[in-house]
C-alpha atoms as a PDB file:
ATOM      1  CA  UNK A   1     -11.143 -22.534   0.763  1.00  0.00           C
ATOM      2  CA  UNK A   2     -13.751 -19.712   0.836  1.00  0.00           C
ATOM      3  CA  UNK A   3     -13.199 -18.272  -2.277  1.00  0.00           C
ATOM      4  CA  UNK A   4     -16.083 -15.706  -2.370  1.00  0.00           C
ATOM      5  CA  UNK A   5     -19.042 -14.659   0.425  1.00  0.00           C
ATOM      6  CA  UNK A   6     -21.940 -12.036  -0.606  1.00  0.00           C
ATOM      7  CA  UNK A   7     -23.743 -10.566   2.088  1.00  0.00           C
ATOM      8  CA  UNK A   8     -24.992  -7.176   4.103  1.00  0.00           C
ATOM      9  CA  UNK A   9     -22.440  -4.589   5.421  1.00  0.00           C
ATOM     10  CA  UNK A  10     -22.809  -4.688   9.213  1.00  0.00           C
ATOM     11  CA  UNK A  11     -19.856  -2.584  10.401  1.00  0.00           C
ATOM     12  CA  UNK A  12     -16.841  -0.819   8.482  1.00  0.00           C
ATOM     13  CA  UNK A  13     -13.794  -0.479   9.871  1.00  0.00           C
ATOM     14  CA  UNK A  14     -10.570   1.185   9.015  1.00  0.00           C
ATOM     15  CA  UNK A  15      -9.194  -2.473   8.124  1.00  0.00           C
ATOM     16  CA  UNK A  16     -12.055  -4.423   7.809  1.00  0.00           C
ATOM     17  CA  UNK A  17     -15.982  -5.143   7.689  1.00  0.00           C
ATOM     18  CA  UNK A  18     -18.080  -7.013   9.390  1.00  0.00           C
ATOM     19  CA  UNK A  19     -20.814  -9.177   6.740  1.00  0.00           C
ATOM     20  CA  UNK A  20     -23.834 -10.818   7.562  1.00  0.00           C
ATOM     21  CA  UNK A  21     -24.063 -13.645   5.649  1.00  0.00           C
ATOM     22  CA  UNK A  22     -27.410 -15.269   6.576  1.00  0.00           C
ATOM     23  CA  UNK A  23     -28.313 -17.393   9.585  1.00  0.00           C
ATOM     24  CA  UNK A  24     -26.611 -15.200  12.326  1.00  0.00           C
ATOM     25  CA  UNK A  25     -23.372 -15.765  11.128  1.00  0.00           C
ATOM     26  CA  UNK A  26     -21.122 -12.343  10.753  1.00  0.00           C
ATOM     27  CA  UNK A  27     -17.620 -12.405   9.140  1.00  0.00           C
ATOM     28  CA  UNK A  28     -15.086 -10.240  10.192  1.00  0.00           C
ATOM     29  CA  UNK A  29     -13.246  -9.621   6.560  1.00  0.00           C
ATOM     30  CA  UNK A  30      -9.694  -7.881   6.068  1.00  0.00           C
ATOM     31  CA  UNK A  31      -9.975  -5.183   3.308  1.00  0.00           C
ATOM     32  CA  UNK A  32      -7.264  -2.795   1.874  1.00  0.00           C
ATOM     33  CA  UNK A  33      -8.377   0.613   2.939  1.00  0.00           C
ATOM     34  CA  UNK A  34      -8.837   1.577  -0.495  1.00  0.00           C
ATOM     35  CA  UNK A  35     -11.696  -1.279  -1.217  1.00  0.00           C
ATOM     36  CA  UNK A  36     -13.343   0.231   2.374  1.00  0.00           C
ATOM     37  CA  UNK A  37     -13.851   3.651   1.215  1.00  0.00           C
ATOM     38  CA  UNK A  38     -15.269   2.705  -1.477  1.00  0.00           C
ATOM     39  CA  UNK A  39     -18.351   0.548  -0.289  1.00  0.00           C
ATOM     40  CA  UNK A  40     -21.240   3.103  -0.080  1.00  0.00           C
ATOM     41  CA  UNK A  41     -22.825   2.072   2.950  1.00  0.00           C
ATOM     42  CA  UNK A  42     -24.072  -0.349   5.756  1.00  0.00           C
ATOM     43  CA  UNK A  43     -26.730  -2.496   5.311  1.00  0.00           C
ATOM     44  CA  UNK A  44     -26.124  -3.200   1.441  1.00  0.00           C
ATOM     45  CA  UNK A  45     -25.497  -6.431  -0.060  1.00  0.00           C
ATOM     46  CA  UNK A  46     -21.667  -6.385  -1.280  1.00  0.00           C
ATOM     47  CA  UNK A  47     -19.663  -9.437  -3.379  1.00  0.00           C
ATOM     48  CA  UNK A  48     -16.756 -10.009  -1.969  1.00  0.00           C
ATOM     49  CA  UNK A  49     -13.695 -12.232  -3.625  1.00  0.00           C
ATOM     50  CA  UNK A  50     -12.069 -14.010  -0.221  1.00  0.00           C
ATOM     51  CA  UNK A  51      -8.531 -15.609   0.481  1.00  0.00           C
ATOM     52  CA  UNK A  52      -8.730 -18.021   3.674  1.00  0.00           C
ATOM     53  CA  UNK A  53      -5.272 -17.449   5.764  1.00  0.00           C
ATOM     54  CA  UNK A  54      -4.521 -20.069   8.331  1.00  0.00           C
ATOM     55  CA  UNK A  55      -1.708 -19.693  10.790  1.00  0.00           C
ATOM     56  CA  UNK A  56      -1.000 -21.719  13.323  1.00  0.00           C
ATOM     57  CA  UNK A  57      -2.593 -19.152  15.855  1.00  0.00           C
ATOM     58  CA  UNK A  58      -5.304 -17.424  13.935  1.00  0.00           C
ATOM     59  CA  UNK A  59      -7.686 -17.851  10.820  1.00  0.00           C
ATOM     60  CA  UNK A  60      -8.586 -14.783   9.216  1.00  0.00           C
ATOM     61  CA  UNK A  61     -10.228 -14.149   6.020  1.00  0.00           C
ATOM     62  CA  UNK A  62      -8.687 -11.408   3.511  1.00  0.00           C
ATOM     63  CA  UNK A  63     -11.398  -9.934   0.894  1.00  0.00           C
ATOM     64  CA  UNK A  64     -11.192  -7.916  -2.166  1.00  0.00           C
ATOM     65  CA  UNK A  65     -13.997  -5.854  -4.060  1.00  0.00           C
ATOM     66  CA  UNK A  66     -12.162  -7.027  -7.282  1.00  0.00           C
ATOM     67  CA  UNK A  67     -11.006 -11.090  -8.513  1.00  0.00           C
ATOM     68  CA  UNK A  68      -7.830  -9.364 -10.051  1.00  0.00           C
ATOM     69  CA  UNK A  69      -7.042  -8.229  -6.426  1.00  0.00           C
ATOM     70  CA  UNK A  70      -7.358 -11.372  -5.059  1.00  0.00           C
ATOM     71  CA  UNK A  71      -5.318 -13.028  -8.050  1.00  0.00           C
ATOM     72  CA  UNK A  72      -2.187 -10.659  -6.842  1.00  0.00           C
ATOM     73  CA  UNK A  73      -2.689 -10.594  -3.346  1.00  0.00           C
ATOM     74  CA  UNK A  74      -2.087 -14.340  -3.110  1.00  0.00           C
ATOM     75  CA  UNK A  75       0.946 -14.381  -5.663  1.00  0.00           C
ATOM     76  CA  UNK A  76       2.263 -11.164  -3.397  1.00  0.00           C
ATOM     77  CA  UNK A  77       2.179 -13.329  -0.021  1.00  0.00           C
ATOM     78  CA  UNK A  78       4.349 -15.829  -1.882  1.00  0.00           C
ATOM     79  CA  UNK A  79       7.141 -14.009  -1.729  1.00  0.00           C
ATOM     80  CA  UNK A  80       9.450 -14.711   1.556  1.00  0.00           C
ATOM     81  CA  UNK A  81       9.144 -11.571   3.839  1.00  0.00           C
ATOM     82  CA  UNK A  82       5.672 -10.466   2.421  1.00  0.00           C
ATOM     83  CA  UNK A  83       2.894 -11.784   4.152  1.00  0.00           C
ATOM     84  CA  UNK A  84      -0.850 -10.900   3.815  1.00  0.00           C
ATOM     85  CA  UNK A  85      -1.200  -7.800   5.812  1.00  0.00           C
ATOM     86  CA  UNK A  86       1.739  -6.090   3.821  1.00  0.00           C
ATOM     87  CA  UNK A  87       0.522  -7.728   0.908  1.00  0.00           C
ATOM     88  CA  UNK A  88      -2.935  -5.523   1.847  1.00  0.00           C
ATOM     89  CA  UNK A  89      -1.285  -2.426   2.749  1.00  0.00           C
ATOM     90  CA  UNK A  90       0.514  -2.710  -1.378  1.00  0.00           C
ATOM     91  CA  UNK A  91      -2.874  -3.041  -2.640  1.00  0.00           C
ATOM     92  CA  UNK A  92      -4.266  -0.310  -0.415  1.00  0.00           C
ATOM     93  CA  UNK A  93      -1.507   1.870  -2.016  1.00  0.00           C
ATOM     94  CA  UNK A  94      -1.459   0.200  -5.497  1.00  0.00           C
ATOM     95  CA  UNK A  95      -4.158  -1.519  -7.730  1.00  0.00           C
ATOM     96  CA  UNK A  96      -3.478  -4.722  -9.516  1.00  0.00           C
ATOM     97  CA  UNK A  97      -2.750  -3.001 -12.456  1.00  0.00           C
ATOM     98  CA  UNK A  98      -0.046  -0.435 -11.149  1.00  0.00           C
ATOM     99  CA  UNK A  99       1.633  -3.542  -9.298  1.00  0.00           C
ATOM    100  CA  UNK A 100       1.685  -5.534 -12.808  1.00  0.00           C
ATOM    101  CA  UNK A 101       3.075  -2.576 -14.322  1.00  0.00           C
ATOM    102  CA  UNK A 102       5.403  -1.487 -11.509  1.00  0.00           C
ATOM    103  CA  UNK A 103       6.880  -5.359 -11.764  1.00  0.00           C
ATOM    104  CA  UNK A 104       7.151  -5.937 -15.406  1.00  0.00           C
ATOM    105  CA  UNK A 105       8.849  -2.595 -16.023  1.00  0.00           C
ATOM    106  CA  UNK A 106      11.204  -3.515 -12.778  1.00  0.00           C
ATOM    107  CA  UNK A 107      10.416  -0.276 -10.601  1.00  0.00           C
ATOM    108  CA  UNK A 108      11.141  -0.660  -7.544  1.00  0.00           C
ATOM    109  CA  UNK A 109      11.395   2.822  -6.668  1.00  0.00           C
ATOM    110  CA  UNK A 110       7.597   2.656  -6.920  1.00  0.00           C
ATOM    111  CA  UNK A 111       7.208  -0.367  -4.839  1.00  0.00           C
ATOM    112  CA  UNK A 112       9.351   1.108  -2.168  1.00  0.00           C
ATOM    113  CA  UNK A 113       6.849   3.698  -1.574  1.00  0.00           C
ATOM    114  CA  UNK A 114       4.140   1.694   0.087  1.00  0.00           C
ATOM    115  CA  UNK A 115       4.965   1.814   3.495  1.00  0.00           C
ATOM    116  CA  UNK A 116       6.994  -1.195   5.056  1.00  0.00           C
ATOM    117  CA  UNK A 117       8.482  -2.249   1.198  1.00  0.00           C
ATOM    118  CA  UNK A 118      12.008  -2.053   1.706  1.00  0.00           C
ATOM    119  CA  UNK A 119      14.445  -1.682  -1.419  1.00  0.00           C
ATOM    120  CA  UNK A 120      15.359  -5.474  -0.677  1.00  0.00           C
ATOM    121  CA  UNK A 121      11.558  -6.664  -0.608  1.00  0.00           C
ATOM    122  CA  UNK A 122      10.926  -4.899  -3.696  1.00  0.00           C
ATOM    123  CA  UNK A 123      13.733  -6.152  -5.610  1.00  0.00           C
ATOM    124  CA  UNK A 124      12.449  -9.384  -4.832  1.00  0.00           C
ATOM    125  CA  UNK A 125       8.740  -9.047  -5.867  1.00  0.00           C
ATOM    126  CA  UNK A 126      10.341  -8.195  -9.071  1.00  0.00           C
ATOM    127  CA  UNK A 127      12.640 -11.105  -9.224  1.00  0.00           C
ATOM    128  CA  UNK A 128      10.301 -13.654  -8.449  1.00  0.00           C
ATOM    129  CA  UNK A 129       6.888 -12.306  -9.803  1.00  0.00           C
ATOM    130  CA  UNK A 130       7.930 -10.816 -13.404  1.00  0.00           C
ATOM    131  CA  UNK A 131       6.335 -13.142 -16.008  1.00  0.00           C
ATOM    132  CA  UNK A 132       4.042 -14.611 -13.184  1.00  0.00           C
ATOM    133  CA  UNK A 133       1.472 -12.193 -12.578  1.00  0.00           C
ATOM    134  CA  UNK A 134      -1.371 -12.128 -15.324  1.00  0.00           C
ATOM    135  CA  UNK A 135      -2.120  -8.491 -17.100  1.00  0.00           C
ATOM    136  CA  UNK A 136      -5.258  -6.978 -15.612  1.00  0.00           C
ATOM    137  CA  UNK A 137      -7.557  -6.177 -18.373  1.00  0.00           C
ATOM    138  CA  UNK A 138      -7.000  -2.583 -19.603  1.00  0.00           C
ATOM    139  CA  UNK A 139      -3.392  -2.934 -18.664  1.00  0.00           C
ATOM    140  CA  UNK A 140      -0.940  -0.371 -20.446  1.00  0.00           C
ATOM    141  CA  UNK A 141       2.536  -0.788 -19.583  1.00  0.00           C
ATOM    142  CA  UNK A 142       3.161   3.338 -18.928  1.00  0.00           C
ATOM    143  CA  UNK A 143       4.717   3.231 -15.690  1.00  0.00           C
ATOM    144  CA  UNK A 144       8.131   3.513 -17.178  1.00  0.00           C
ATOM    145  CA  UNK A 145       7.869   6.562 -19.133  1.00  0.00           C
ATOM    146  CA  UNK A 146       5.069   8.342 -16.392  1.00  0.00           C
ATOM    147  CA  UNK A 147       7.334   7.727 -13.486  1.00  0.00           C
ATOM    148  CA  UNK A 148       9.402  10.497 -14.835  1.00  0.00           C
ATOM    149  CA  UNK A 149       6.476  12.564 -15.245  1.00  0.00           C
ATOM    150  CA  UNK A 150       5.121  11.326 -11.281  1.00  0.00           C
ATOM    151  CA  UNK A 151       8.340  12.469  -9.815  1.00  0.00           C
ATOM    152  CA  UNK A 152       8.409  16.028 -11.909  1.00  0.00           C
ATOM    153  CA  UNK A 153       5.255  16.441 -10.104  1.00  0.00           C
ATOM    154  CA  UNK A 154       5.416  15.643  -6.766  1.00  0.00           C
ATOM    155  CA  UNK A 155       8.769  18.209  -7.089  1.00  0.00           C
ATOM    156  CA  UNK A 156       6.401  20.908  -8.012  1.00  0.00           C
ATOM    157  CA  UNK A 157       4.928  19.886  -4.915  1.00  0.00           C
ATOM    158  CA  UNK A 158       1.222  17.741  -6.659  1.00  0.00           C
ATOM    159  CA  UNK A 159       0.293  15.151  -4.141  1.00  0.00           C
ATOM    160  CA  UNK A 160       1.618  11.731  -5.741  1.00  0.00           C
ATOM    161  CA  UNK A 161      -2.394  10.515  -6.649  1.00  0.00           C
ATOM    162  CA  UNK A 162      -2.962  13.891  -8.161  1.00  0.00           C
ATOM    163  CA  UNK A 163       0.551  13.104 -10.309  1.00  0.00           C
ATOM    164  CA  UNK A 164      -0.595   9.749 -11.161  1.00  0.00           C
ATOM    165  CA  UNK A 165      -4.017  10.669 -12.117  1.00  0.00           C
ATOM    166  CA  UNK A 166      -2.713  13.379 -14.570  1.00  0.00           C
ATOM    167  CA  UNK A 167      -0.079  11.305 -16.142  1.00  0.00           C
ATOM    168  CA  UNK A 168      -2.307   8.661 -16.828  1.00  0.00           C
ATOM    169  CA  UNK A 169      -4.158  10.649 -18.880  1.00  0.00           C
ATOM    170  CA  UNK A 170      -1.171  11.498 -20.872  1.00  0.00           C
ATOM    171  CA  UNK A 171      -2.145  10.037 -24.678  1.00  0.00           C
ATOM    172  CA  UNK A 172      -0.266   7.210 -25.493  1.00  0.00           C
ATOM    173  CA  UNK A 173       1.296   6.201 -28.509  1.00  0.00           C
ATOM    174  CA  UNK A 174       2.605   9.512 -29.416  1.00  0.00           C
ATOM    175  CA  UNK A 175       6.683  10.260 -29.877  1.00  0.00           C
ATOM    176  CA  UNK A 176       6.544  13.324 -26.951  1.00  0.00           C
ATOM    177  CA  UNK A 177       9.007  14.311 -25.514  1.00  0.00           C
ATOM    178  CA  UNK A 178       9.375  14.704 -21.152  1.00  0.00           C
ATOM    179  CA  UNK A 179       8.746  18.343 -21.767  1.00  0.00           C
ATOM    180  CA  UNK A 180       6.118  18.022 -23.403  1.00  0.00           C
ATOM    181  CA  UNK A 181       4.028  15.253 -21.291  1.00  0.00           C
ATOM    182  CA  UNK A 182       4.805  17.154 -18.304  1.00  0.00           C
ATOM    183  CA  UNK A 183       3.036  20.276 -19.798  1.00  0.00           C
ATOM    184  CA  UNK A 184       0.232  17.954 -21.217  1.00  0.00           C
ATOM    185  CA  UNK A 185       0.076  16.088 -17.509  1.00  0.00           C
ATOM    186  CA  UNK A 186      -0.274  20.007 -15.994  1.00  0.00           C
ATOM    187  CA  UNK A 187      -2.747  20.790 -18.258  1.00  0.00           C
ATOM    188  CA  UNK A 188      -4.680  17.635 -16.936  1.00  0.00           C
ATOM    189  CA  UNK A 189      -4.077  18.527 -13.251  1.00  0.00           C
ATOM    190  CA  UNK A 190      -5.496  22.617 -14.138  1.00  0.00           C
ATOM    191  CA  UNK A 191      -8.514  21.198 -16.054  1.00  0.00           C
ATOM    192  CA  UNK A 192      -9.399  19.117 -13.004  1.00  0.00           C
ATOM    193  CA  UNK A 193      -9.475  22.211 -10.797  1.00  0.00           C
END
C-alpha cells in the first residue's frame, strides 16, 4: 500500500497530476478537481496522502491534498455502487467535513447533488456510513438547519458555493429564527461583494 508520495508537480491535469518522485520515476495521481486547483504550480514539491486501487485490469493511484480526504474516500468506495472515481467526483463537490455532516444529519438531498449520486446511492451512504465516518476536526454539525438557508438562496438565484459560504458564516449557538439567518446569511453574501 502506498499510503503517501511527496514529490515535484510535473503536469496538471483536469483529473490528475503527474509527480516526479526521484530517480526518473513519474506518477500519474487521480485528484478531485477541487485538490487540482488548488496546487499553485508546476515544479513545486507537494505531499500527497495516496490510496492504491487494484482492479483486475488497471492499477491506479488516487491522492488527496488532505489525510481526512483520504480517510472518507476509502470508507465512500465501500459502499456497493460507489467506486473510487464517484467517490472523487463527491469529494470534488464536497469536503470531508460537509460529507460527515451531510451523513450524520441524514441529507440526502445534499448528496444527490453531486453528479451521478442517485437518491438510492445516497440513501445508502447514509445507511451504511452514519456512526462510521470519524468527525473532521472543526466539524459543526450545521448542515441541518443551513440547508434551509442553502436552498432560500439558490431560489433567489446565489450560486449554491456562494449560499454555502454565507450560511456558514451564520453564528452558531444562537435561538434565530429562518428569517432571521437568511437576512444574516444575505448580509454575508453583500459584505463579500
Amino acid at each position: 500500500m502506498i499510503s503517501k508520495i511527496s514529490g515535484k508537480i510535473y503536469g496538471k491535469h483536469s483529473d490528475h497530476i503527474e509527480i516526479e518522485i526521484g530517480h526518473g520515476i513519474t506518477l500519474v495521481v487521480y485528484m478531485p478537481p477541487s485538490n487540482i486547483s488548488t496546487l499553485i504550480d508546476e515544479d513545486r514539491i507537494e505531499e500527497v496522502f495516496t490510496s492504491l486501487q487494484l482492479r483486475q485490469d488497471s492499477i491506479t493511484i488516487f491522492g488527496f491534498l488532505d489525510l481526512q480526504d483520504r480517510i472518507t474516500f476509502e470508507k465512500l468506495i465501500t459502499i456497493s455502487g460507489v467506486g473510487p472515481r464517484l467517490a472523487v467526483a463527491i469529494l470534488s463537490a464536497m469536503n470531508s467535513s460537509e460529507i460527515f455532516q451531510a451523513i450524520e444529519t441524514e441529507n440526502s438531498h445534499l448528496m444527490t447533488q453531486v453528479p451521478g449520486v442517485g437518491k438510492r446511492t445516497a440513501d445508502r451512504m447514509i445507511l451504511e456510513l452514519k456512526g462510521k465516518l470519524q468527525a473532521p476536526q472543526n466539524t459543526i454539525l450545521t448542515f441541518e438547519s443551513n440547508n434551509e438557508i442553502v436552498e432560500s438562496l439558490t431560489a433567489l438565484g446565489y450560486s449554491t458555493n456562494e449560499a454555502k459560504s454565507a450560511a456558514s458564516k451564520i453564528p452558531t449557538g444562537q435561538n434565530l429564527s429562518l428569517e432571521d439567518r437568511i437576512r444574516i446569511a444575505l448580509q454575508n453574501i453583500s459584505s463579500n461583494d
